[in-house]
C-alpha atoms as a PDB file:
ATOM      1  CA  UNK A   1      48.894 -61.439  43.852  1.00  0.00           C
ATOM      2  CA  UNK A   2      52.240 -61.838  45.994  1.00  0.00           C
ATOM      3  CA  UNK A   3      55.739 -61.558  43.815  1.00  0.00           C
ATOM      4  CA  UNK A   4      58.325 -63.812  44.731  1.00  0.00           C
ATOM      5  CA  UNK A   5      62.237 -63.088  43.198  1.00  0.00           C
ATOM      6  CA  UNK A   6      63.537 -66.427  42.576  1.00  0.00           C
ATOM      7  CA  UNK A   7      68.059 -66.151  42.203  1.00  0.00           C
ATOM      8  CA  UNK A   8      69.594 -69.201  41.434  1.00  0.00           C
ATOM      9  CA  UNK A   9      71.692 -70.047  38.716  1.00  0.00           C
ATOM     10  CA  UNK A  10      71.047 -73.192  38.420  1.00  0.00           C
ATOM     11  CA  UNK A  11      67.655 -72.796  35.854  1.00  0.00           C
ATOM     12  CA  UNK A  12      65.875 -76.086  36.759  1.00  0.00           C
ATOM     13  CA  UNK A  13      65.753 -75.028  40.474  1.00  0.00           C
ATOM     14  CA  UNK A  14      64.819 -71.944  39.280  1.00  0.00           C
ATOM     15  CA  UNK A  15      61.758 -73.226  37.378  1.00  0.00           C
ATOM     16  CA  UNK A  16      60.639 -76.124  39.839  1.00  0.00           C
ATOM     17  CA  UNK A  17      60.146 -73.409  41.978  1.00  0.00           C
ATOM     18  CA  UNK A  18      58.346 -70.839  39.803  1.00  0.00           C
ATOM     19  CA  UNK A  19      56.294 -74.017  39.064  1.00  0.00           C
ATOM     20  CA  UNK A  20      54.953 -75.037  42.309  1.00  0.00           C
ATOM     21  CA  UNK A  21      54.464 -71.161  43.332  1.00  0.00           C
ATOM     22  CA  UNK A  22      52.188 -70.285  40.274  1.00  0.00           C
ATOM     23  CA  UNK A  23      50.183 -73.036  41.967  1.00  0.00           C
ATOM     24  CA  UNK A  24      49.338 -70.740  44.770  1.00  0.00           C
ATOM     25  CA  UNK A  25      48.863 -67.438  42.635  1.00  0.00           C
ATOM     26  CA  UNK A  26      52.400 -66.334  43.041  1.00  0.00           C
ATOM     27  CA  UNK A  27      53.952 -64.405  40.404  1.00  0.00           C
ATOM     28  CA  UNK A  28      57.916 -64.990  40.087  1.00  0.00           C
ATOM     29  CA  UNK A  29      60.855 -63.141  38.594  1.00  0.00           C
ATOM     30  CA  UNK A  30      63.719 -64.972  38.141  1.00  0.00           C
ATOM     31  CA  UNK A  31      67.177 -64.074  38.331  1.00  0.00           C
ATOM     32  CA  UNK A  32      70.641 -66.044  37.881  1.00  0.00           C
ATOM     33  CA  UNK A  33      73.236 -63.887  38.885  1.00  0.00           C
ATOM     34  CA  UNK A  34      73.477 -61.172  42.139  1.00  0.00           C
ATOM     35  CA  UNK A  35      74.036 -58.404  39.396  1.00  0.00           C
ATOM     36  CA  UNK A  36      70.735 -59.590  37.383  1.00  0.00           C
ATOM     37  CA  UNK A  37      68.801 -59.518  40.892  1.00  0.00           C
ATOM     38  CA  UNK A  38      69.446 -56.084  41.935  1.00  0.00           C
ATOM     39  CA  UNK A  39      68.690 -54.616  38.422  1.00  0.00           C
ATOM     40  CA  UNK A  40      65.369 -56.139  38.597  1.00  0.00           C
ATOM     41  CA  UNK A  41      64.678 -55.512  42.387  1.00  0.00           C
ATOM     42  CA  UNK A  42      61.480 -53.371  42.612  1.00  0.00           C
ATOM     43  CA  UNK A  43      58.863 -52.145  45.320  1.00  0.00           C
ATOM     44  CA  UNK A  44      56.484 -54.570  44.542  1.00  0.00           C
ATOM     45  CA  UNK A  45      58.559 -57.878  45.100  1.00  0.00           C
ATOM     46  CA  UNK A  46      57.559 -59.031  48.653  1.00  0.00           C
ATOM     47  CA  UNK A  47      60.578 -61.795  49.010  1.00  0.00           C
ATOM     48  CA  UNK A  48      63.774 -63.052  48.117  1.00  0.00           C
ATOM     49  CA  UNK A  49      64.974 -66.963  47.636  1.00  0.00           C
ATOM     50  CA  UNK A  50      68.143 -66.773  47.524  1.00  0.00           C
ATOM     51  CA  UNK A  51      71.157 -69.088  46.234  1.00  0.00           C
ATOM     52  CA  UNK A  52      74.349 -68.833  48.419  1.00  0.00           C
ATOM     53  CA  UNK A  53      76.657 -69.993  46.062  1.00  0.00           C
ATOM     54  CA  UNK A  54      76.118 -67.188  42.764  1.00  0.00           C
ATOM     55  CA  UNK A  55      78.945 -66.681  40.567  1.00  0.00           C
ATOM     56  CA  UNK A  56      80.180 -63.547  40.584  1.00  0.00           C
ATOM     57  CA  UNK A  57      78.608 -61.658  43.711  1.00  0.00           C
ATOM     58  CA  UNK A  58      77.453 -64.606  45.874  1.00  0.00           C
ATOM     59  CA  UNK A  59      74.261 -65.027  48.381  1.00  0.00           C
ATOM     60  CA  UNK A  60      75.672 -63.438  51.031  1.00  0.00           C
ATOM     61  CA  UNK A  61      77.387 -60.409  49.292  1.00  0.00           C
ATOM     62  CA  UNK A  62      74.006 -60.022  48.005  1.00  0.00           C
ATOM     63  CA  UNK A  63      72.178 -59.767  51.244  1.00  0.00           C
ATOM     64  CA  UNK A  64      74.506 -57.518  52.869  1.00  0.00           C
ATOM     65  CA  UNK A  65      73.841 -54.969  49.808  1.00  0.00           C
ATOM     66  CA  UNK A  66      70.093 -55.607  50.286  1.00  0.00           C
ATOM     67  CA  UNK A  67      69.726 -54.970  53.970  1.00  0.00           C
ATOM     68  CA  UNK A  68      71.438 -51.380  53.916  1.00  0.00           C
ATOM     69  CA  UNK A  69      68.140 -50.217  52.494  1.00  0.00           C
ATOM     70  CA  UNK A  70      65.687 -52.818  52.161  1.00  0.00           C
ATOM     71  CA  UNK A  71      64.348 -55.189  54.796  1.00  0.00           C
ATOM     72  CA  UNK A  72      62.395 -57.727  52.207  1.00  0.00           C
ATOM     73  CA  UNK A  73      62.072 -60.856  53.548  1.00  0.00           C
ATOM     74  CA  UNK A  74      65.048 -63.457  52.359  1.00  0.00           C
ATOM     75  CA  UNK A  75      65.110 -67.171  52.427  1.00  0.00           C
ATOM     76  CA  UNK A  76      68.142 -68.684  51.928  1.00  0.00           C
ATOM     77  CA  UNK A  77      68.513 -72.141  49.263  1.00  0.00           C
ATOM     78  CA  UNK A  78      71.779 -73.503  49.497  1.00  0.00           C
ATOM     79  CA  UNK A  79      73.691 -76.869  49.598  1.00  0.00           C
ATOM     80  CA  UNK A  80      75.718 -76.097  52.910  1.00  0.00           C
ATOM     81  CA  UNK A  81      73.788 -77.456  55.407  1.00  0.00           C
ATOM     82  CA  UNK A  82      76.714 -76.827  58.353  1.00  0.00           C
ATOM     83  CA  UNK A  83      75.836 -74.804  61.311  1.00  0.00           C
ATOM     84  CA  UNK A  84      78.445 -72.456  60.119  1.00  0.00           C
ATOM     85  CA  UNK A  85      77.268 -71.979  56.871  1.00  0.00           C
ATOM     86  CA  UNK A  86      73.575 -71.138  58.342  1.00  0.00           C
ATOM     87  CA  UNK A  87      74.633 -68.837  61.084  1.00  0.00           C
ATOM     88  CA  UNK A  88      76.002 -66.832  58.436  1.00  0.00           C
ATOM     89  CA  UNK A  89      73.426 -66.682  56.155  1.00  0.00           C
ATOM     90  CA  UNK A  90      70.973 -65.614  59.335  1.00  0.00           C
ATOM     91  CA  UNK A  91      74.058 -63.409  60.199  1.00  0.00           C
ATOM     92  CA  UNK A  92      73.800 -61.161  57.527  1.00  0.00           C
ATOM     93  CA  UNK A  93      69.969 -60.829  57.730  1.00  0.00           C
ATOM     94  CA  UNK A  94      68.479 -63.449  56.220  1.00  0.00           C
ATOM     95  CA  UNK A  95      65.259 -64.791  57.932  1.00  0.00           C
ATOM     96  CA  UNK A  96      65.030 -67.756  56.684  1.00  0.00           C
ATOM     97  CA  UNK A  97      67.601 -70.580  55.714  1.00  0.00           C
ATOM     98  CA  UNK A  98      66.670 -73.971  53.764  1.00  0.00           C
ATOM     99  CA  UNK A  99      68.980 -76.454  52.129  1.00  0.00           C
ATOM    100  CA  UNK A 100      69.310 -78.593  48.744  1.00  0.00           C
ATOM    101  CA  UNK A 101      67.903 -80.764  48.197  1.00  0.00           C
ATOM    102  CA  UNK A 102      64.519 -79.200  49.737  1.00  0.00           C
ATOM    103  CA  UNK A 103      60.950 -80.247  49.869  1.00  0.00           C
ATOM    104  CA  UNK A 104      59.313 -77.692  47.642  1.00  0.00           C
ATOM    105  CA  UNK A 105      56.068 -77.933  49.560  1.00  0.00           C
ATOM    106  CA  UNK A 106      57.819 -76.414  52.874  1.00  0.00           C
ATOM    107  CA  UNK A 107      60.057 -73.927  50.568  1.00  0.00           C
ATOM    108  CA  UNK A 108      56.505 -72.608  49.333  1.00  0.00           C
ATOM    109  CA  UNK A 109      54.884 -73.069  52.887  1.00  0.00           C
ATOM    110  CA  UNK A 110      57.726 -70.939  54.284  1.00  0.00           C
ATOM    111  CA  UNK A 111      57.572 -68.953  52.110  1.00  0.00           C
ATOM    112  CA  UNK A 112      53.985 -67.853  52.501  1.00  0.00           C
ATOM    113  CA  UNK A 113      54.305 -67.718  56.185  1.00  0.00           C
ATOM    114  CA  UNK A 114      57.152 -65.121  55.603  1.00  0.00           C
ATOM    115  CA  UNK A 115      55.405 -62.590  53.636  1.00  0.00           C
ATOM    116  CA  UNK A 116      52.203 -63.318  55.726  1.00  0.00           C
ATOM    117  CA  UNK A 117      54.169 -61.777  59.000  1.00  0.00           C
ATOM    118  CA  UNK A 118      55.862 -59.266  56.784  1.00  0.00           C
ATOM    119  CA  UNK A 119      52.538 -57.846  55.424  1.00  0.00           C
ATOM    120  CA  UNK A 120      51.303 -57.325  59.119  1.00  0.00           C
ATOM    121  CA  UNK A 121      54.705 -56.141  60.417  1.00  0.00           C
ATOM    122  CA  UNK A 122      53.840 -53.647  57.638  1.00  0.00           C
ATOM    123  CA  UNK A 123      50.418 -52.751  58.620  1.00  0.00           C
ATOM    124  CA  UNK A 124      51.594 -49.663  60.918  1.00  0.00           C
ATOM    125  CA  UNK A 125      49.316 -46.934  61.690  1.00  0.00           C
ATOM    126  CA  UNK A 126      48.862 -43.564  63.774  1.00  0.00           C
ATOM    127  CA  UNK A 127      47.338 -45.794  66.517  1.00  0.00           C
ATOM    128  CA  UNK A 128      50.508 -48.263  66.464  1.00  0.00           C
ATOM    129  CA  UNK A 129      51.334 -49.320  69.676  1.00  0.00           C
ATOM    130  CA  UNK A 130      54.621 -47.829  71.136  1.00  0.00           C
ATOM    131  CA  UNK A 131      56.754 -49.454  73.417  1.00  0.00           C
ATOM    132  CA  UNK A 132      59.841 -47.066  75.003  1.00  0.00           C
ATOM    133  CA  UNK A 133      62.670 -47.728  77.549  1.00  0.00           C
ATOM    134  CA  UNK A 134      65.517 -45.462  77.760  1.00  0.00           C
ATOM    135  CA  UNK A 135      66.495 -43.982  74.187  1.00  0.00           C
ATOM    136  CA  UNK A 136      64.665 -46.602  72.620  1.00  0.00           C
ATOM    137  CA  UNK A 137      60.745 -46.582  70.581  1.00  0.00           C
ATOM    138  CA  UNK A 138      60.108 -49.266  69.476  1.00  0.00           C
ATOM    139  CA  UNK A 139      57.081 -49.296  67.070  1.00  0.00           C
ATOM    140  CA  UNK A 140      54.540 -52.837  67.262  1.00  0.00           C
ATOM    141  CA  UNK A 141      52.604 -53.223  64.285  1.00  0.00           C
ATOM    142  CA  UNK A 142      54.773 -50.617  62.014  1.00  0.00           C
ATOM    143  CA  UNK A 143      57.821 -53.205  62.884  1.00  0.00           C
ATOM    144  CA  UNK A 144      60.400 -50.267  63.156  1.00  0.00           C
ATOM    145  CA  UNK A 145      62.977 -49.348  65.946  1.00  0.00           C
ATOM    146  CA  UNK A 146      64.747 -46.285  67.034  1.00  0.00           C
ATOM    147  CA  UNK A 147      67.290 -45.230  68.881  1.00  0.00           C
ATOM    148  CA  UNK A 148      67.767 -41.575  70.172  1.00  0.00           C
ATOM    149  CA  UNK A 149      64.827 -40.737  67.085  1.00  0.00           C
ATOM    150  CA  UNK A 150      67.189 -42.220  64.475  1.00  0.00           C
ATOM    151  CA  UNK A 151      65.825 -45.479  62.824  1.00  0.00           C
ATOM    152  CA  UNK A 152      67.826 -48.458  63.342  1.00  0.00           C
ATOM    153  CA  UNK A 153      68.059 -51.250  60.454  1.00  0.00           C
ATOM    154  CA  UNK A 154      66.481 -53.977  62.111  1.00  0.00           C
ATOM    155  CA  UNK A 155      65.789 -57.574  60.648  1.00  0.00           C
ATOM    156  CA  UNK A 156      62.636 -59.004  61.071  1.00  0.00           C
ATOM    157  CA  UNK A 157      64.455 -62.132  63.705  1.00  0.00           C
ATOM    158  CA  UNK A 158      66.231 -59.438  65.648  1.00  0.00           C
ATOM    159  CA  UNK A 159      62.870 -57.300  65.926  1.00  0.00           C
ATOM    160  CA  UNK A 160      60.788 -60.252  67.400  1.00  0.00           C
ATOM    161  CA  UNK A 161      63.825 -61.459  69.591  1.00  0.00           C
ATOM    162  CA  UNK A 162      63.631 -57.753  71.267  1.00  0.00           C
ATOM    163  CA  UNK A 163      59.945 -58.131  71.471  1.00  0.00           C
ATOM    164  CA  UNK A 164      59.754 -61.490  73.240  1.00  0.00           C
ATOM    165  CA  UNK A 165      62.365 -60.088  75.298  1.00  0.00           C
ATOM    166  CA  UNK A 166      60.518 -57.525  76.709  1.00  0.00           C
ATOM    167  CA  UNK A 167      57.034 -59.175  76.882  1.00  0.00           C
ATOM    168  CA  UNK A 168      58.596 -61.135  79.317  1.00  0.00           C
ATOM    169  CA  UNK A 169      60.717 -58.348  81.333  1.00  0.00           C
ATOM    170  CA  UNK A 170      62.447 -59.439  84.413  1.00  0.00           C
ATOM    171  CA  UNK A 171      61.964 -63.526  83.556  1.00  0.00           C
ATOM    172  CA  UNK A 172      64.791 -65.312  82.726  1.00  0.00           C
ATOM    173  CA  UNK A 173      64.215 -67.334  79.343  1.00  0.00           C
ATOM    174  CA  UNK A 174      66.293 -69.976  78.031  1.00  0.00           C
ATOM    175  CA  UNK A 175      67.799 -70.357  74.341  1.00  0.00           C
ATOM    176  CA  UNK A 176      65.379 -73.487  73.813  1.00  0.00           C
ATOM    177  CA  UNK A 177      62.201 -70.890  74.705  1.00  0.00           C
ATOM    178  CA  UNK A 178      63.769 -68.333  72.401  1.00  0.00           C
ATOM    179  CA  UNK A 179      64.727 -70.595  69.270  1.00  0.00           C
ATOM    180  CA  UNK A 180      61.168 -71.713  69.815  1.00  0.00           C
ATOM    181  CA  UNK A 181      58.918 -68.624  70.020  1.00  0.00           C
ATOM    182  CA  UNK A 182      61.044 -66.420  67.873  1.00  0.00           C
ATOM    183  CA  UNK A 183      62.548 -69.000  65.017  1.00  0.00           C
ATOM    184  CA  UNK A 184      59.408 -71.277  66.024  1.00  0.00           C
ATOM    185  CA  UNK A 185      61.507 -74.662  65.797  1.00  0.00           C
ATOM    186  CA  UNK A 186      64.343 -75.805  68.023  1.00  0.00           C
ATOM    187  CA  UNK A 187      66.083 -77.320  64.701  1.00  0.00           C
ATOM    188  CA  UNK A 188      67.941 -74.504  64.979  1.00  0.00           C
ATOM    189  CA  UNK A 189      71.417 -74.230  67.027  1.00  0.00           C
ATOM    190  CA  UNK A 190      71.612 -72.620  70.402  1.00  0.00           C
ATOM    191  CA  UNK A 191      74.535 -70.487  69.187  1.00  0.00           C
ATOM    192  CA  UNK A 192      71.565 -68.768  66.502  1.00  0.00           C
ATOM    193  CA  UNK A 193      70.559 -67.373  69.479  1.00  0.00           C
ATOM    194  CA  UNK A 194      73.585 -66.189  71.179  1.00  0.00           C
ATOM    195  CA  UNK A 195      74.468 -64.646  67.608  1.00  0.00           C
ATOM    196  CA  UNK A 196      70.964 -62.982  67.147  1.00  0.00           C
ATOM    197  CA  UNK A 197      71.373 -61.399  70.592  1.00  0.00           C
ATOM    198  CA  UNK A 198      75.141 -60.289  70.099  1.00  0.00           C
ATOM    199  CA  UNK A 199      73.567 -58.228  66.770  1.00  0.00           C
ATOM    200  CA  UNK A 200      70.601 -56.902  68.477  1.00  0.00           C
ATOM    201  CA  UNK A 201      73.214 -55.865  71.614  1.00  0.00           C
ATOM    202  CA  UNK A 202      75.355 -53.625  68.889  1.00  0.00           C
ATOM    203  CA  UNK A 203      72.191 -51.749  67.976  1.00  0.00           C
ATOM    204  CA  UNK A 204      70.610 -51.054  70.885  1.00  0.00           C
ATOM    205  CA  UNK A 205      72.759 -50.760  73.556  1.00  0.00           C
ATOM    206  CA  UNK A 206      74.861 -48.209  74.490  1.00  0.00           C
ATOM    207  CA  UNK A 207      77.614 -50.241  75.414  1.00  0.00           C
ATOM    208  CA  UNK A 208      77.116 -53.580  73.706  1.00  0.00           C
ATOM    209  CA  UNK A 209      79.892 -55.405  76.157  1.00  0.00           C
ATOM    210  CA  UNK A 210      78.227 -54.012  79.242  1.00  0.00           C
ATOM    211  CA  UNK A 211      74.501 -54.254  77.946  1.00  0.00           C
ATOM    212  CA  UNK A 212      72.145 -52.408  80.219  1.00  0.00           C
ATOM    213  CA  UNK A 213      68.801 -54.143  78.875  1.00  0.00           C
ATOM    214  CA  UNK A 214      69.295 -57.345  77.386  1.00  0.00           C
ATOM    215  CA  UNK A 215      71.961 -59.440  79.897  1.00  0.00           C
ATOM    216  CA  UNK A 216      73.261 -62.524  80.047  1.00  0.00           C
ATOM    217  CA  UNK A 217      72.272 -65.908  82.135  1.00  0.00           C
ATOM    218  CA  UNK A 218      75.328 -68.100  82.338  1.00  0.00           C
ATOM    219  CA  UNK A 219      74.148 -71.443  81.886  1.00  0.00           C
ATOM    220  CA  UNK A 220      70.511 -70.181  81.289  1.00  0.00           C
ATOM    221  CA  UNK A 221      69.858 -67.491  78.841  1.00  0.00           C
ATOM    222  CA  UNK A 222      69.042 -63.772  78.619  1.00  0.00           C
ATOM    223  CA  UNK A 223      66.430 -61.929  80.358  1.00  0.00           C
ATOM    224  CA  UNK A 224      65.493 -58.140  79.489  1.00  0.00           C
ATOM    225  CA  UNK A 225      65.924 -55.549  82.208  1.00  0.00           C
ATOM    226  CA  UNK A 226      64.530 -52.196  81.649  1.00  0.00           C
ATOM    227  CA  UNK A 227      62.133 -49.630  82.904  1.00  0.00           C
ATOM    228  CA  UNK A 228      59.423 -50.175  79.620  1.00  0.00           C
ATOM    229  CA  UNK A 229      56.304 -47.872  78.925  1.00  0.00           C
END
């Protein structure tokens, strides 16, 4: 049985949700505060939903503290439904973002597709395939990166951007191609993208303003360049 960690502090969200999950056999703890959330944190919770706007240590304060040691898949629930607002949320390492007032048949479709592709990004084993080019390793089905043999905290959009990226060395692909293979829906802004890539640049490159592997199209997109084993 999957176990879903539910923080919102507004309780009737809270519950419709826990209702429609127990539906499909998944267990929920709920939490209405940031504080509450990490107490209660543990190994066996496979995903976050997560309100933005907590009292006290908000959505995205949250995250942050998450993602320096965990990469548990998070969906953010909020009521800001600007671009802004939802580059933001991805921005701090969020993989998913939906807004209030939802359909709680896609929340619960989404996420079950989300700890679906975690489970398998999980599934790493001594004959994981390894994919190198310069300092980096990058690690298939274990879904982990390095850099110079030190791990680098990856999220889970970032880690399929640089895959699609180099499945496709040498060919140029446009924003539209990535929003749609690697967020699978062109909803999504074309600046995701460019905000994705400027991340993934920081982490991998050895000088993220004159990237060596992952370069820039004006007017196009990005295309990765590198000699890949």
């Amino acid at each position: 049985m999957s176990k879903v960690m539910v923080v919102d502090d507004e309780i009737e969200i809270a519950e419709m949700i826990e209702d429609f999950l127990r539906i499909e056999n998944i267990e929920v703890v709920k939490a209405d505060s940031g504080e509450k959330a990490l107490e209660l944190l543990k190994e066996d919770i496979e995903l976050l939903v997560l309100d933005i706007n907590l009292d006290g240590m908000n959505g995205i304060e949250l995250c942050k503290k998450i993602r320096k040691a965990n990469f548990i898949p998070i969906i953010f629930l909020t009521c800001n439904n600007s671009q802004n607002d939802m580059l933001l949320g991805l921005g701090v390492g969020a993989d998913d973002y939906i807004t209030k007032p939802f359909n709680p048949v896609e929340l619960v479709a989404r996420i079950k597709a989300n700890i679906r592709r975690s489970r398998s990004y999980n599934q790493g084993s001594i004959r994981d395939e390894i994919i190198t080019f310069g300092d980096i390793a990058i690690y298939k089905r274990g879904y982990k990166v390095y850099k110079n043999k030190e791990n680098v905290n990856i999220t889970s959009k970032e880690f399929n951007l640089l895959l699609f990226l180099i499945e496709n060395a040498y060919i140029v692909l446009s924003r539209d191609q990535i929003l749609n293979r690697v967020w699978g829906d062109s909803f999504y802004d074309e600046n995701l993208v460019n905000t994705t890539v400027k991340r993934l640049r920081k982490k991998i490159e050895n000088n993220p303003e004159k990237p060596e592997y992952i370069k820039t199209i004006w007017g196009v997109g990005y295309v990765f360049e590198g000699d890949v084993r």
